[in-house]
Protein backbone atom coordinates (compact mmCIF):
# COMPACT_ATOMS: atom_id res chain seq x y z
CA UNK A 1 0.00 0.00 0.00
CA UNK A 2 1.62 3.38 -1.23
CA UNK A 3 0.26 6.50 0.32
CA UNK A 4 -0.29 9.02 -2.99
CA UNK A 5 -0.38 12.12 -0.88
CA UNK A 6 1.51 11.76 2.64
CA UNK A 7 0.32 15.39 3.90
CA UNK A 8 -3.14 14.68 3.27
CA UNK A 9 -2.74 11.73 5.16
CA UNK A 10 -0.59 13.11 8.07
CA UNK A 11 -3.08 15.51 8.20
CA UNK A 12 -5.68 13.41 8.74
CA UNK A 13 -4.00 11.28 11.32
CA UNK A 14 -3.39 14.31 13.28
CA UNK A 15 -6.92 15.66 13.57
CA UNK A 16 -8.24 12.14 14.69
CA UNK A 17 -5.73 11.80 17.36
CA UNK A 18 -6.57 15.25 18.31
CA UNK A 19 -9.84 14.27 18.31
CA UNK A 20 -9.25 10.86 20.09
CA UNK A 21 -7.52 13.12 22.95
CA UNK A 22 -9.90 15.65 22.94
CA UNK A 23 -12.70 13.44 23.96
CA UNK A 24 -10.42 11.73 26.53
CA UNK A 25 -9.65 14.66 28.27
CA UNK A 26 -13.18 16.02 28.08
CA UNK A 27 -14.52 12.56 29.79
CA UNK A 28 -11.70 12.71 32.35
CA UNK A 29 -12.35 15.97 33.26
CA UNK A 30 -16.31 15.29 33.33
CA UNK A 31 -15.31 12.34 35.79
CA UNK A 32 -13.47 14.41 38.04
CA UNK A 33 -15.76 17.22 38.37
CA UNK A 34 -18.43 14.66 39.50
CA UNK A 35 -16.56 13.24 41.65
CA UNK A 36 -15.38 16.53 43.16
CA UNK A 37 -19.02 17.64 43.66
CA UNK A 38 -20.26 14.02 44.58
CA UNK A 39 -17.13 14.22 47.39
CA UNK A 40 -18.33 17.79 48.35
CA UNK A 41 -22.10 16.92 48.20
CA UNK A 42 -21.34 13.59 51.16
CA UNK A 43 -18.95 16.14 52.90
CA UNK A 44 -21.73 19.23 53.48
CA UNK A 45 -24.23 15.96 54.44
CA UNK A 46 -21.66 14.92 57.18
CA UNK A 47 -20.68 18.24 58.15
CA UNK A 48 -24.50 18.67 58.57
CA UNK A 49 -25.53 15.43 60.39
CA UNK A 50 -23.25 16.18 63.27
């Protein structure tokens, strides 16, 4: 398999990781701010029950 074009290619290799990353990073972040607020949520209940 010969690639005809290698910058078109490149190209598109580098948006779809960028993409691949992007989404990673999005869900990560997601995660941790729900489990920051979930944390801080069960922290105000504790502080409250005593």
């Amino acid at each position: 398999m010969r690639i005809q074009n290698p910058m078109k290619w490149l190209s598109q290799w580098a948006c779809h990781v960028r993409c691949t990353f992007g989404t990673l990073i999005a869900i990560t972040l997601k995660a941790l701010i729900l489990l920051q607020t979930s944390l801080c949520n069960s922290w105000l209940l504790a502080l409250q029950s005593f």
